[in-house]
PDB file of N, CA and C in Angstrom:
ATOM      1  N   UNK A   1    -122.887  25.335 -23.062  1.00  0.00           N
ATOM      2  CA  UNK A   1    -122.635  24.651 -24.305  1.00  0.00           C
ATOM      3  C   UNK A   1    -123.150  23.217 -24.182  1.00  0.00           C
ATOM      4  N   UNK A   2    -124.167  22.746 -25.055  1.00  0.00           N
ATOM      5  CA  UNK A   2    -124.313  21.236 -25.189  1.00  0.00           C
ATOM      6  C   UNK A   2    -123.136  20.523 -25.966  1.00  0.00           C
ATOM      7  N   UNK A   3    -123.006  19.282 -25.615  1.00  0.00           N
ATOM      8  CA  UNK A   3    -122.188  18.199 -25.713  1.00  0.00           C
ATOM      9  C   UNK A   3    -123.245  16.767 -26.208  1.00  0.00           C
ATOM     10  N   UNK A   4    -123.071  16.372 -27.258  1.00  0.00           N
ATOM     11  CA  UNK A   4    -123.591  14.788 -27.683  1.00  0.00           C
ATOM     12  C   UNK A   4    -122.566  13.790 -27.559  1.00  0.00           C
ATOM     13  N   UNK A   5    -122.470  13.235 -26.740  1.00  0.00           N
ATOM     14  CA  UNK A   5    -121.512  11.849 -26.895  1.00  0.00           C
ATOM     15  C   UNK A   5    -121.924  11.052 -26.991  1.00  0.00           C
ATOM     16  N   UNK A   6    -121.194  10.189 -27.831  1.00  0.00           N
ATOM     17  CA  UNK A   6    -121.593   8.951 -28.542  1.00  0.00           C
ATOM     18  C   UNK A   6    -121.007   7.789 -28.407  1.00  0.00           C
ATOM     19  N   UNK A   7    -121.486   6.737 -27.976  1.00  0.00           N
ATOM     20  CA  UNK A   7    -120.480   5.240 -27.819  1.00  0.00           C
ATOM     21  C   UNK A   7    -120.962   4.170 -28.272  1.00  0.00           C
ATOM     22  N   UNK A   8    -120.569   3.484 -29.152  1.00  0.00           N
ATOM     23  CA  UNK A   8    -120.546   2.366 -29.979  1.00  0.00           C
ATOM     24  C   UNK A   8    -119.773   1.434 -30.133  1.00  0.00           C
ATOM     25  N   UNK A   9    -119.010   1.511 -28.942  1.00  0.00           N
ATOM     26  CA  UNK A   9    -117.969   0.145 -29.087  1.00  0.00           C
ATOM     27  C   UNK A   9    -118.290  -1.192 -28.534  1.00  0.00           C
ATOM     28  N   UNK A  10    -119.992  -1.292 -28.091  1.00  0.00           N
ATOM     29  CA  UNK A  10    -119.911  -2.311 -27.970  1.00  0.00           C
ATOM     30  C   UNK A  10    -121.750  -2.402 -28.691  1.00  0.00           C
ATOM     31  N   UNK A  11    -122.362  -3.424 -28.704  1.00  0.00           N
ATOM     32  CA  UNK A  11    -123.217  -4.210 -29.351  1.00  0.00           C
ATOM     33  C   UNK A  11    -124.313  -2.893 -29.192  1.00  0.00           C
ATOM     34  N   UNK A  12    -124.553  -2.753 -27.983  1.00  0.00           N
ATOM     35  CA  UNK A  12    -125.627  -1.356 -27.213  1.00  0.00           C
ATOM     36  C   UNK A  12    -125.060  -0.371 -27.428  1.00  0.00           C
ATOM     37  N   UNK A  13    -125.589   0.807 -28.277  1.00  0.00           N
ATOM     38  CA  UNK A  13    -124.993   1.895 -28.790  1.00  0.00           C
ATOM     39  C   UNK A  13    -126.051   2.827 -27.678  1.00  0.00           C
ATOM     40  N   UNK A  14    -125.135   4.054 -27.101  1.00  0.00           N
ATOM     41  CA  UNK A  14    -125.647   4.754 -26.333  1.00  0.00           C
ATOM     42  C   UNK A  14    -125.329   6.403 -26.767  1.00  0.00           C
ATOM     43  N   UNK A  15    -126.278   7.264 -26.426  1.00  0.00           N
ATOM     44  CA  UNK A  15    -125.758   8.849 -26.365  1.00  0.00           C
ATOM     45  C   UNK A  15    -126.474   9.231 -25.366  1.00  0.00           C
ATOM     46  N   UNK A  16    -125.594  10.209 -25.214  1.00  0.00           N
ATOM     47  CA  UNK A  16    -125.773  11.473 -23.877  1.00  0.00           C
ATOM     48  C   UNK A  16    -125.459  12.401 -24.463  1.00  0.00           C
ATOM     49  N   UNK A  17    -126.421  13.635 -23.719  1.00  0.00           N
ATOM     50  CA  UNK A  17    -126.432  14.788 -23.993  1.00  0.00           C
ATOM     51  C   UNK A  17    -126.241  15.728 -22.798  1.00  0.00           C
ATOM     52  N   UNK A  18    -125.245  16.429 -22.771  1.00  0.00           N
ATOM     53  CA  UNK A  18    -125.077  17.411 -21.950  1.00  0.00           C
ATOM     54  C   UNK A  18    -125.060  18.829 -21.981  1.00  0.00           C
ATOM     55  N   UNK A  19    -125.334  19.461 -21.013  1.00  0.00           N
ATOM     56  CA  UNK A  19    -125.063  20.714 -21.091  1.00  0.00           C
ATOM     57  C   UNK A  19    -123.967  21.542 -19.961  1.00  0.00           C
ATOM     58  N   UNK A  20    -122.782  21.885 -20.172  1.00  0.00           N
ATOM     59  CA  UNK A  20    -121.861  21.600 -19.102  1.00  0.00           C
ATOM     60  C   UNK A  20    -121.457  20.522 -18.472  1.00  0.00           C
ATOM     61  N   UNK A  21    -121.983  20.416 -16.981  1.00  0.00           N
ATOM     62  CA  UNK A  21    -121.206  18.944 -16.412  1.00  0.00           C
ATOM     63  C   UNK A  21    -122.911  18.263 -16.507  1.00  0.00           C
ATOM     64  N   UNK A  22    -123.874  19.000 -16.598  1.00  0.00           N
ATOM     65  CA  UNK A  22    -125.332  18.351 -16.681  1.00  0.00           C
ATOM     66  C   UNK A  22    -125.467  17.304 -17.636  1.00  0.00           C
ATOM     67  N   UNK A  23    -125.586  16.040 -17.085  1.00  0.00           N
ATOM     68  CA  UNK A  23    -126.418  15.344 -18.160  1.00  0.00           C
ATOM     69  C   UNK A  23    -127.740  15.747 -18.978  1.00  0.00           C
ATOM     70  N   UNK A  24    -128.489  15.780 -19.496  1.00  0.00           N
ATOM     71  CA  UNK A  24    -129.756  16.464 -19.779  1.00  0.00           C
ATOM     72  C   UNK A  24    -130.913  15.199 -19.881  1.00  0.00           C
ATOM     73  N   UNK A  25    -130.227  14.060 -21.207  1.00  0.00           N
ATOM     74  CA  UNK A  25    -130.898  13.207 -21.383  1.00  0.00           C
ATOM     75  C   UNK A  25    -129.627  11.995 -21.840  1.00  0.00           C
ATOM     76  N   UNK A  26    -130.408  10.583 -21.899  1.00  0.00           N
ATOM     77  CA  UNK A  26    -129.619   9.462 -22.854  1.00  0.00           C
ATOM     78  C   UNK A  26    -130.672   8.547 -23.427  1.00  0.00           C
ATOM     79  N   UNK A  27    -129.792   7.910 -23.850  1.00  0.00           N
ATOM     80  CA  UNK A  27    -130.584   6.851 -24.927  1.00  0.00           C
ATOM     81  C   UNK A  27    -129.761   5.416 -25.184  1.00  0.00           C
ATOM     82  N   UNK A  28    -130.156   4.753 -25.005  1.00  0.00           N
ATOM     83  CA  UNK A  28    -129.310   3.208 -25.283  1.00  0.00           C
ATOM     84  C   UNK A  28    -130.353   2.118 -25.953  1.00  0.00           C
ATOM     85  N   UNK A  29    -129.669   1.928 -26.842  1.00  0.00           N
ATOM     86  CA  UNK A  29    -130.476   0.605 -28.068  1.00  0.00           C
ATOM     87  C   UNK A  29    -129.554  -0.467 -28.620  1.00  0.00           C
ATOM     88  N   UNK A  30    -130.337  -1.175 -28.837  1.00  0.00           N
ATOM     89  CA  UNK A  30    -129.500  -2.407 -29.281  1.00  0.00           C
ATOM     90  C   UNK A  30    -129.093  -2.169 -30.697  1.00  0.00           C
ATOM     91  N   UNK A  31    -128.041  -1.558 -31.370  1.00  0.00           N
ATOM     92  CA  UNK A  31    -127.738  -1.145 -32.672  1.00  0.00           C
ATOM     93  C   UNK A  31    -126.872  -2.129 -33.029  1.00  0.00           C
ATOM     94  N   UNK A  32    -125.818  -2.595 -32.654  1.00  0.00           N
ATOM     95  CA  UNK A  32    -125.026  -4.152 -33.463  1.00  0.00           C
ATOM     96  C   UNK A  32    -124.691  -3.543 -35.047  1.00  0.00           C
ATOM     97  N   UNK A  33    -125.325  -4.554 -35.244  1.00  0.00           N
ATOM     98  CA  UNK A  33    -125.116  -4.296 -37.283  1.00  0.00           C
ATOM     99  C   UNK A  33    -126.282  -3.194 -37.643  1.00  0.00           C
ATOM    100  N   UNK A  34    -126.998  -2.887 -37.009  1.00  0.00           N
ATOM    101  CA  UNK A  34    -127.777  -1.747 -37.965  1.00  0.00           C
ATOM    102  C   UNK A  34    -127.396  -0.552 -37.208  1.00  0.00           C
ATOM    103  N   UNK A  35    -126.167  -0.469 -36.388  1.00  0.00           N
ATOM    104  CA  UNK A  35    -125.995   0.898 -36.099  1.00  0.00           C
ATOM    105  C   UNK A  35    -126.258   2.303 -37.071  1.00  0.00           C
ATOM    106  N   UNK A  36    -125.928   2.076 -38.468  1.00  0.00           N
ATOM    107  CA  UNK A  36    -125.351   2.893 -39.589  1.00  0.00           C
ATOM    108  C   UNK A  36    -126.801   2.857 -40.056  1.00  0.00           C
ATOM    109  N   UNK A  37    -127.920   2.719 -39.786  1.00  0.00           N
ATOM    110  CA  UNK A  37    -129.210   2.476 -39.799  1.00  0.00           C
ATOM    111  C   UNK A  37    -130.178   3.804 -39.262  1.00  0.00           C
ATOM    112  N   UNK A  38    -129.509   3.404 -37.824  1.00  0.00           N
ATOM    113  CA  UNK A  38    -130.563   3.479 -36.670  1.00  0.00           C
ATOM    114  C   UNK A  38    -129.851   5.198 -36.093  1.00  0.00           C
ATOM    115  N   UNK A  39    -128.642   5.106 -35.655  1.00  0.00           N
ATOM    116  CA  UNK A  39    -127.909   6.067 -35.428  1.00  0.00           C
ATOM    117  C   UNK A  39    -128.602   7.732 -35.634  1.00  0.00           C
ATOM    118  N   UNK A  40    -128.787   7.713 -37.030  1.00  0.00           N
ATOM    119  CA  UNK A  40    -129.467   9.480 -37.179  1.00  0.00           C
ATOM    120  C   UNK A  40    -130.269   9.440 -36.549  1.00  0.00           C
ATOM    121  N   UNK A  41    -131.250   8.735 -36.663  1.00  0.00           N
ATOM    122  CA  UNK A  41    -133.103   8.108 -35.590  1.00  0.00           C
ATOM    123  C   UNK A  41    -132.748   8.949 -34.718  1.00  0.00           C
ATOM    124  N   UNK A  42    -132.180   8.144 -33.833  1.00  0.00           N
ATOM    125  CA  UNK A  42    -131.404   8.034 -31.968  1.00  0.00           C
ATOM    126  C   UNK A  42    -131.083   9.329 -32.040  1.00  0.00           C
ATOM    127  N   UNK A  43    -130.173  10.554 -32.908  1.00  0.00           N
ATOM    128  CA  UNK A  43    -129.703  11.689 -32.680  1.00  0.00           C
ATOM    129  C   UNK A  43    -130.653  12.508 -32.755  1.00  0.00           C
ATOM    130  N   UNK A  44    -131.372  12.067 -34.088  1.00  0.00           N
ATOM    131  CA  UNK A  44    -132.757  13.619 -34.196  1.00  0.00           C
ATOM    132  C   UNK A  44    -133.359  13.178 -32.534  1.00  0.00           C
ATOM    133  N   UNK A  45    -133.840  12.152 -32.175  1.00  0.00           N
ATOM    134  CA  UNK A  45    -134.684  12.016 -31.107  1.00  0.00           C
ATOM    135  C   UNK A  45    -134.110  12.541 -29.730  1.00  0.00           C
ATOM    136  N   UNK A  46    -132.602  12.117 -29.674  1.00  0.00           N
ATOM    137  CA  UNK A  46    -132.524  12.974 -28.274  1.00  0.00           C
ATOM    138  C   UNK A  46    -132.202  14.666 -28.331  1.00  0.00           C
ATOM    139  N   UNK A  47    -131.862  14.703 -29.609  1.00  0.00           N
ATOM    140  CA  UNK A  47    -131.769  16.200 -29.480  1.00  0.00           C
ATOM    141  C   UNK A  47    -133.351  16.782 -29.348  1.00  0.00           C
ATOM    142  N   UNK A  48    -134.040  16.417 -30.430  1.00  0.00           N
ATOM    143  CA  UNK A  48    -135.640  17.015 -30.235  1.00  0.00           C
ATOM    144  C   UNK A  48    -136.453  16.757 -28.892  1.00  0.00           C
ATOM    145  N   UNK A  49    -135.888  15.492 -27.793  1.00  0.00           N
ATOM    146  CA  UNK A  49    -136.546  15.731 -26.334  1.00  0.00           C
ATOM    147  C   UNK A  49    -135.862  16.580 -25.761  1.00  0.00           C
ATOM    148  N   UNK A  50    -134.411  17.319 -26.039  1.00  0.00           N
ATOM    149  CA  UNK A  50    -133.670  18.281 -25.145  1.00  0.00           C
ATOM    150  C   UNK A  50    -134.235  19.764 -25.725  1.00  0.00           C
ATOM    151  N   UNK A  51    -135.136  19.875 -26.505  1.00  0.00           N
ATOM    152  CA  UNK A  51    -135.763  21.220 -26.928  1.00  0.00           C
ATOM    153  C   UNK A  51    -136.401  21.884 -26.290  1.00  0.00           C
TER     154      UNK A  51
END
């Protein structure tokens, strides 16, 4: 089963993608105020490199 987690509690918004205890891939950007922006971007993209 893959897993996307997501963290945004601080300025650098990050996701990871797992599969079980596997990391697969991540991603970290400077999102701040354009999180609500940028966010879908960041998801289509790490899901479409875990394809």
């Amino acid at each position: 089963m893959k897993v996307l987690a997501i963290r945004t509690d601080e300025p650098e918004a990050r996701l990871y993608l797992f599969e079980n205890k596997d990391k697969l891939n991540s991603i970290k950007w400077q999102a701040h105020r354009q999180l609500t922006e940028t966010i879908h971007n960041r998801i289509n993209e790490i899901l479409d490199e875990s394809s």
